[in-house]
Protein backbone atom coordinates (compact mmCIF):
# COMPACT_ATOMS: atom_id res chain seq x y z
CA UNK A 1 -32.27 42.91 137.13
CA UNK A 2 -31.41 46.44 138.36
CA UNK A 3 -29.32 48.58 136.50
CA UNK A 4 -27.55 51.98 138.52
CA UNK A 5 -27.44 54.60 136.04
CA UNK A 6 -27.79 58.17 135.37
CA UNK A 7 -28.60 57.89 131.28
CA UNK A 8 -31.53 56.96 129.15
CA UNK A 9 -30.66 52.99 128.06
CA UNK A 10 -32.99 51.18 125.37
CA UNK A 11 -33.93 47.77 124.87
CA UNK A 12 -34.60 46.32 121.65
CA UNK A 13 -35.49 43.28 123.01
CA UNK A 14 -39.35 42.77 121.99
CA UNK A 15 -40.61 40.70 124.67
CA UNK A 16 -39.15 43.31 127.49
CA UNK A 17 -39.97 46.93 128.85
CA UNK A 18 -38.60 48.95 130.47
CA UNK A 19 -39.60 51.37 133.87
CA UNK A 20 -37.30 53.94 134.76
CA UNK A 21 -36.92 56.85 137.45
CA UNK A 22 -34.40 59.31 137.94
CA UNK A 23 -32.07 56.83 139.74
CA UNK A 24 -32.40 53.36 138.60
CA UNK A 25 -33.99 51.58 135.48
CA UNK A 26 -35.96 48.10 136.09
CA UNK A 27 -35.43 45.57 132.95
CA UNK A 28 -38.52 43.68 133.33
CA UNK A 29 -39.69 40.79 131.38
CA UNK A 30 -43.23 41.21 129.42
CA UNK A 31 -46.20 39.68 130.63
CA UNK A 32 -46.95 36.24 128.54
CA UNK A 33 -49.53 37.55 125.73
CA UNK A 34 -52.48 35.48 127.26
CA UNK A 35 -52.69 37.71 130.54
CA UNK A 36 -52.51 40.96 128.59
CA UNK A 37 -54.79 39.95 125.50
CA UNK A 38 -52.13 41.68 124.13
CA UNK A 39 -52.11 41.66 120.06
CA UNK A 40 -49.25 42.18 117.74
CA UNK A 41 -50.83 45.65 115.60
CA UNK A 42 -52.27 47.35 119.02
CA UNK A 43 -50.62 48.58 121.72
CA UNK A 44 -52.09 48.61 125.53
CA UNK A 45 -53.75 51.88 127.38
CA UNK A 46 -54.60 53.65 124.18
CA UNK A 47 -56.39 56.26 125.31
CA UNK A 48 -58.83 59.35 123.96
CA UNK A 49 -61.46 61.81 125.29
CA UNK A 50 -63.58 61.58 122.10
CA UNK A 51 -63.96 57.76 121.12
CA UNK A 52 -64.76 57.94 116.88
CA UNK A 53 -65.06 55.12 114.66
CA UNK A 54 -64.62 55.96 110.70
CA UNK A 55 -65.63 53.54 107.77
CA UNK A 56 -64.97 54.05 104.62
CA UNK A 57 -66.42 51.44 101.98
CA UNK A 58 -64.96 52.65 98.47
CA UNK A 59 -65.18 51.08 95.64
CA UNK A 60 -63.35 51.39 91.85
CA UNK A 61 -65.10 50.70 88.56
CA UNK A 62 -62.78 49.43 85.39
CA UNK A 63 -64.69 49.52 82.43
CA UNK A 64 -63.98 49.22 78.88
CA UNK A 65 -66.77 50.21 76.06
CA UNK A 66 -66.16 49.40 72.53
CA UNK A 67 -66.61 52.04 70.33
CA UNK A 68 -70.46 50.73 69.41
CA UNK A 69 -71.66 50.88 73.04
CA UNK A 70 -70.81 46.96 73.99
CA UNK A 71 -68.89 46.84 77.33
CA UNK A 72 -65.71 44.36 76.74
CA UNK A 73 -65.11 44.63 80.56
CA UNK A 74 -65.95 45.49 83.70
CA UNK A 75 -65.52 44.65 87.22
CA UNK A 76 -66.02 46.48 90.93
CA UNK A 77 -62.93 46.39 93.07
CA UNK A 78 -64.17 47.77 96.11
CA UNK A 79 -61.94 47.78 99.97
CA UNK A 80 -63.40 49.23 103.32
CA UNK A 81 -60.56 50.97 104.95
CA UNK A 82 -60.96 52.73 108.54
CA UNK A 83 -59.47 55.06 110.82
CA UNK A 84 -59.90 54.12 114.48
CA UNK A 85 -59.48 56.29 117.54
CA UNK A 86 -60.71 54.07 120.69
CA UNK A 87 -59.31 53.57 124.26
CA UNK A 88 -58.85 50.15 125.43
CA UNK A 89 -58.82 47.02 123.41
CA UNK A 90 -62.21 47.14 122.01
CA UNK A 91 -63.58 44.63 119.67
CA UNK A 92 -65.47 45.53 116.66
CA UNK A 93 -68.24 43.37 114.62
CA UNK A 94 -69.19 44.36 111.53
CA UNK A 95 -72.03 42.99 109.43
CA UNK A 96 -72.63 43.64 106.12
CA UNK A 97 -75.61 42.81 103.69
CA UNK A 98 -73.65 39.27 102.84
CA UNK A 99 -75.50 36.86 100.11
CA UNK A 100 -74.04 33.74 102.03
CA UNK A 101 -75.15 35.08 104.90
CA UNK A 102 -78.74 35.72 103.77
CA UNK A 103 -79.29 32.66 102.27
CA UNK A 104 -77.71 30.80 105.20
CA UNK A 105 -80.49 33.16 107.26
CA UNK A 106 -83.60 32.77 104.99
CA UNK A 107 -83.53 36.02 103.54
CA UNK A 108 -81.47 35.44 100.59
CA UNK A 109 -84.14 37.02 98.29
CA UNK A 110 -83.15 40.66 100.20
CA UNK A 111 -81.35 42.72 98.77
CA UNK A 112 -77.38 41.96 98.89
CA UNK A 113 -74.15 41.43 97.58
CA UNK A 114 -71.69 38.51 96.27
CA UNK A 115 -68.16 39.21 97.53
CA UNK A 116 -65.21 37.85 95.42
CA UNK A 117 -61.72 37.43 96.60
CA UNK A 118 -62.46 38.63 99.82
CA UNK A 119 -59.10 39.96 101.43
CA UNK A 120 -59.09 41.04 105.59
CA UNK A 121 -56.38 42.88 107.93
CA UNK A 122 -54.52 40.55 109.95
CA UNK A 123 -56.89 41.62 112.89
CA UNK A 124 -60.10 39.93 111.78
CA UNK A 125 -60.77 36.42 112.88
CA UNK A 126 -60.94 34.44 110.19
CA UNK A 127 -62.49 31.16 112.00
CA UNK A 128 -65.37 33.27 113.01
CA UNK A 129 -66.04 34.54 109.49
CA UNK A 130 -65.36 31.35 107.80
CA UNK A 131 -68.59 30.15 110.54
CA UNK A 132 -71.06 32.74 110.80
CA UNK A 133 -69.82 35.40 108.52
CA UNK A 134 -69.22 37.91 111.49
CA UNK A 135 -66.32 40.10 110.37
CA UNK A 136 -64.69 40.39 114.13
CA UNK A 137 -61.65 41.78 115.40
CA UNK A 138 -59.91 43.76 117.89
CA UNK A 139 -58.84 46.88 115.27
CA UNK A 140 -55.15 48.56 114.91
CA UNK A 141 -55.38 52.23 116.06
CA UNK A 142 -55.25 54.97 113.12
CA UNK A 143 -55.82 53.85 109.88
CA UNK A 144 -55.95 51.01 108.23
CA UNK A 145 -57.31 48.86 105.20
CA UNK A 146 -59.97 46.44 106.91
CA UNK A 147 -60.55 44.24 103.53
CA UNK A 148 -60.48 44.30 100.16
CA UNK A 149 -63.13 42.36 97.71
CA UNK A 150 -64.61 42.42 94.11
CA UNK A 151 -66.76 42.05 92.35
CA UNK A 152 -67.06 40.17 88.24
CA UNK A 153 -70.20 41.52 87.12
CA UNK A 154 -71.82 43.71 84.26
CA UNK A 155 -71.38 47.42 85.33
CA UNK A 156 -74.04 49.77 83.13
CA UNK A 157 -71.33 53.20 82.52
CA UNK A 158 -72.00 55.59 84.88
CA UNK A 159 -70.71 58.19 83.03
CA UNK A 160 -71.01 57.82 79.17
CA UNK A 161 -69.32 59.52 76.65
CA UNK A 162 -69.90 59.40 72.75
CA UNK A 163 -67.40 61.31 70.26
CA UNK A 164 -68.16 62.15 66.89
CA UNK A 165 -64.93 63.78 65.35
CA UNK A 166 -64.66 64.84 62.07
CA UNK A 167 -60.95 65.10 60.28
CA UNK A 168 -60.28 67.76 57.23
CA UNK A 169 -57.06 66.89 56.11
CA UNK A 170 -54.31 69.07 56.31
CA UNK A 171 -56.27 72.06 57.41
CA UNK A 172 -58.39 71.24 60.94
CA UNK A 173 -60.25 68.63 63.29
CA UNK A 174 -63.42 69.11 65.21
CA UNK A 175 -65.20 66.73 68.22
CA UNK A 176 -68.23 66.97 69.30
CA UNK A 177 -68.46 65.03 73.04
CA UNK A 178 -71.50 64.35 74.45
CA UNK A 179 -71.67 63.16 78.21
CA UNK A 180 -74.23 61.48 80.06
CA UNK A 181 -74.69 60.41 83.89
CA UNK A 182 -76.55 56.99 83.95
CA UNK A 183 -76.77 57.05 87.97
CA UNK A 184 -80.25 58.20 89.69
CA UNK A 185 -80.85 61.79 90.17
CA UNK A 186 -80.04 62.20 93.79
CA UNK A 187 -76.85 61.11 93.42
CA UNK A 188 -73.68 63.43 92.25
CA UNK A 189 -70.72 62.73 90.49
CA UNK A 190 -67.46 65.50 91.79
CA UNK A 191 -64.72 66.63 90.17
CA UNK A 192 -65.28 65.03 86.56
CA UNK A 193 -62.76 64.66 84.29
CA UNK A 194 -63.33 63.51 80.49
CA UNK A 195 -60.13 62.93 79.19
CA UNK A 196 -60.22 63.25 75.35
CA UNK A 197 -57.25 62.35 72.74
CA UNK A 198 -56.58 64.51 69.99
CA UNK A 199 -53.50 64.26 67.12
CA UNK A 200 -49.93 65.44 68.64
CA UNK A 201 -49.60 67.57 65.63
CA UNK A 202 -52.93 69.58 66.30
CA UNK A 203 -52.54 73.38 67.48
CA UNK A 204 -55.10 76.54 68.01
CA UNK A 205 -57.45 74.91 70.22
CA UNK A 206 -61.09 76.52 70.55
CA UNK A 207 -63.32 75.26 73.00
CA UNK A 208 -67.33 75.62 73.29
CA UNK A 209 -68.68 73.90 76.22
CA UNK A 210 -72.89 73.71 78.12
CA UNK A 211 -70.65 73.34 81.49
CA UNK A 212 -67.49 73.23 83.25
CA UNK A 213 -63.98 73.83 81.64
CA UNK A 214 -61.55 72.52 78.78
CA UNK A 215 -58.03 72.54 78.56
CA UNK A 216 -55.67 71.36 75.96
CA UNK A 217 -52.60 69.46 77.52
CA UNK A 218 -50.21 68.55 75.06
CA UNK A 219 -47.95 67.16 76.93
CA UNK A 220 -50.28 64.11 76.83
CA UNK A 221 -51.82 65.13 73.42
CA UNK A 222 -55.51 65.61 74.93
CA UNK A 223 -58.37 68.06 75.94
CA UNK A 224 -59.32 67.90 79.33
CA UNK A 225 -63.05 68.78 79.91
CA UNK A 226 -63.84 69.18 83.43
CA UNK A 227 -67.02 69.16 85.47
CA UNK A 228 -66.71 69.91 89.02
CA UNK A 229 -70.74 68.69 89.75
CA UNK A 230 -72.27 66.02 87.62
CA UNK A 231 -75.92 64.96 88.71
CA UNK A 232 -77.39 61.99 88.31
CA UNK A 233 -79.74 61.74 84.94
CA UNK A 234 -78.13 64.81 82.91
CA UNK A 235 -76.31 65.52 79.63
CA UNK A 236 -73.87 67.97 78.35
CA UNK A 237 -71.89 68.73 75.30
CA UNK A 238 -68.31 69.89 74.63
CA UNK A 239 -67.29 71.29 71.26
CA UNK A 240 -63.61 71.22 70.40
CA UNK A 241 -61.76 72.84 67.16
CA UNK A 242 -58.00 72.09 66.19
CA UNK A 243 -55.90 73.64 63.44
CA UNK A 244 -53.61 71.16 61.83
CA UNK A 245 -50.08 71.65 60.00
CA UNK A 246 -49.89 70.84 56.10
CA UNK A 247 -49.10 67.19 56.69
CA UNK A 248 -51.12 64.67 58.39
CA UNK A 249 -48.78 63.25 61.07
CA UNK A 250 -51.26 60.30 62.09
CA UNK A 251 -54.51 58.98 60.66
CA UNK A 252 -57.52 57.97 62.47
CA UNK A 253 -56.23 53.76 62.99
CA UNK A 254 -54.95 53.62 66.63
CA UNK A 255 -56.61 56.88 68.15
CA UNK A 256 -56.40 55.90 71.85
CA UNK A 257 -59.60 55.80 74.30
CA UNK A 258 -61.30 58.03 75.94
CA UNK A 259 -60.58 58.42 79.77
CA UNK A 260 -63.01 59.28 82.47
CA UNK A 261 -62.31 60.25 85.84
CA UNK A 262 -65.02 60.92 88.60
CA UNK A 263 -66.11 60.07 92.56
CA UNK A 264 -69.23 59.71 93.75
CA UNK A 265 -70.20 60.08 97.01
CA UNK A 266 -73.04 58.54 99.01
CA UNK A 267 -72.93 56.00 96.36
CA UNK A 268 -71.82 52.15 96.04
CA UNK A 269 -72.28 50.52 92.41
CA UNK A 270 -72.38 47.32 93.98
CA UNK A 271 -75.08 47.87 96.45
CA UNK A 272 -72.98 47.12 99.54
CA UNK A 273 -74.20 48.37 102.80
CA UNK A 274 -72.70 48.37 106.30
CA UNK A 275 -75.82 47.27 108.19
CA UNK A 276 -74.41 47.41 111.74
CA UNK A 277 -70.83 48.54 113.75
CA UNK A 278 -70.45 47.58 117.10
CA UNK A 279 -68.36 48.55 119.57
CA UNK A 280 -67.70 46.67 122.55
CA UNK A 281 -65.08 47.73 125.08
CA UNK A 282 -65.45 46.48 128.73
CA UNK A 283 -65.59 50.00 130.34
CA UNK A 284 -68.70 50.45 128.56
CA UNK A 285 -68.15 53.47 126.91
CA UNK A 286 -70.22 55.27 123.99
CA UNK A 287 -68.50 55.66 120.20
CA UNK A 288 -69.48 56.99 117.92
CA UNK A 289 -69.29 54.95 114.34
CA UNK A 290 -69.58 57.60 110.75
CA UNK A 291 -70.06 55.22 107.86
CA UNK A 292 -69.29 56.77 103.95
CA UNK A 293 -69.22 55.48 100.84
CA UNK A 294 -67.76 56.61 97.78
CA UNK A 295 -67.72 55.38 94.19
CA UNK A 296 -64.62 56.17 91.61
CA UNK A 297 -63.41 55.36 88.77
CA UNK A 298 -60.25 52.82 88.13
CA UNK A 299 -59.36 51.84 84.82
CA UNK A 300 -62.24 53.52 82.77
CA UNK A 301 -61.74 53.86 78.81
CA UNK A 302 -64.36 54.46 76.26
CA UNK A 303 -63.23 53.47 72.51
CA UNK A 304 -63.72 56.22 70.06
CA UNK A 305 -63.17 53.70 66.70
């Protein structure tokens, strides 16, 4: 169909485009999908002068620690998310260091990883995992979350924290935190933060500390010691000294946890390693692929009492 006009018209119509000159607009229909090897999250001629592939495998560690060391609970939730800038339609294979797939290769006694509820983008073909445990697929372009997994299994802290605090009533309340990093020494933990509770009716803060900075914030009734580089394998202390008013607004039953925040790059709890990206386009062009990993904290409370 040919349509005589002299303004922009749009379709809405998913299954046409539309060409247009100066004179006349051509309502086309689509190519069927099978000629194209079109797919629904990538559009056609994507094109860039620097081809870059970036994979990010991050993972989060809940843990809760009774106040006598035990660990009630922990798990890994871990996700590899990307950001993809390739021309074409390239498809991508990524292998990972895969228990099923090392025992289903011989080499189950190397050194790998369990996945749990395993979770992939719409783009990965599931057929082809579900046989050989090739993660395959033709990617979106940007960013996007390639799959999710974790992981049940006995997480030693990475960053442990022991309190002793000792309550004079109705005059003042002192901690004494000590922290330690339980990760190997060429590994660093960035912007720490050791989030410790303290009564609401507590005032004149004092702080001592081997490293970094505290700061009361009442609004959520806590000191906040931070540590802006944490290596692996070292220990620090924080002294902290609160006045209290005359009456004793809350005793020591129901103090809340202790919170940690931290990321550590370079670093996967789980062991999880990207052990090949490839990159197959058929003009034959050269990507580059950057692989990172990063380990943070999720839900991670340490009981005081």
């Amino acid at each position: 169909m040919t349509v005589s006009t002299k303004s922009a018209i749009l379709t809405t119509d998913p299954d046409r485009y539309i060409t247009q000159d100066s004179h006349k607009l051509e309502i086309a229909p689509r190519p069927p999908m099978a000629v194209t090897n079109a797919v629904s999250w990538r559009s056609e001629g994507v094109k860039y002068r620097k081809n870059e592939v970036f994979l990010d495998v991050i993972e989060s560690v809940n843990l809760l620690v009774s106040a006598n060391g035990n660990v009630l609970r922990s798990e890994i939730v871990g996700a590899i998310k990307m950001r993809v800038f390739l021309s074409g339609m390239p498809e991508l294979r990524l292998g990972l260091n895969d228990k099923v797939l090392f025992e289903s290769t011989g080499r189950g006694k190397s050194k790998s990883v369990e996945l749990e509820d395993v979770k992939f983008h719409q783009c990965v073909r599931l057929s082809r995992f579900e046989n050989d445990r090739t993660i395959s697929f033709i990617p979106p372009d940007g960013e996007f979350e390639l799959m999710s997994y974790r992981l049940n299994t006995h997480v030693k802290p990475l960053i442990w924290v022991e309190s002793v605090i000792e309550r004079h009533a109705h005059s003042r309340v002192e901690y004494m935190i000590k922290a330690k990093s339980q990760f190997k020494r060429r590994s660093t933990a960035n912007n720490v933060e050791i989030i410790i509770p303290v009564p609401t009716d507590a005032d004149s803060p004092k702080f001592k500390t081997s490293v970094g900075s505290c700061k009361y914030s009442p609004e959520i009734s806590s000191v906040v010691w931070s540590i802006k580089s944490f290596p692996g394998g070292k220990e620090y202390l924080m002294r902290a000294h609160f006045g209290l008013p005359s009456v004793m607004s809350e005793d020591l039953e129901g103090r809340p946890p202790i919170n940690v925040k931290f990321e550590i790059p370079y670093f996967t709890v789980s062991g999880i390693q990207v052990r090949y990206l490839k990159i197959i386009e058929k003009s034959g062009y050269q990507a580059l692929p950057w692989v990172r990993y990063i380990t943070q904290n999720g839900d991670y409370q340490l009981r005081t009492q």
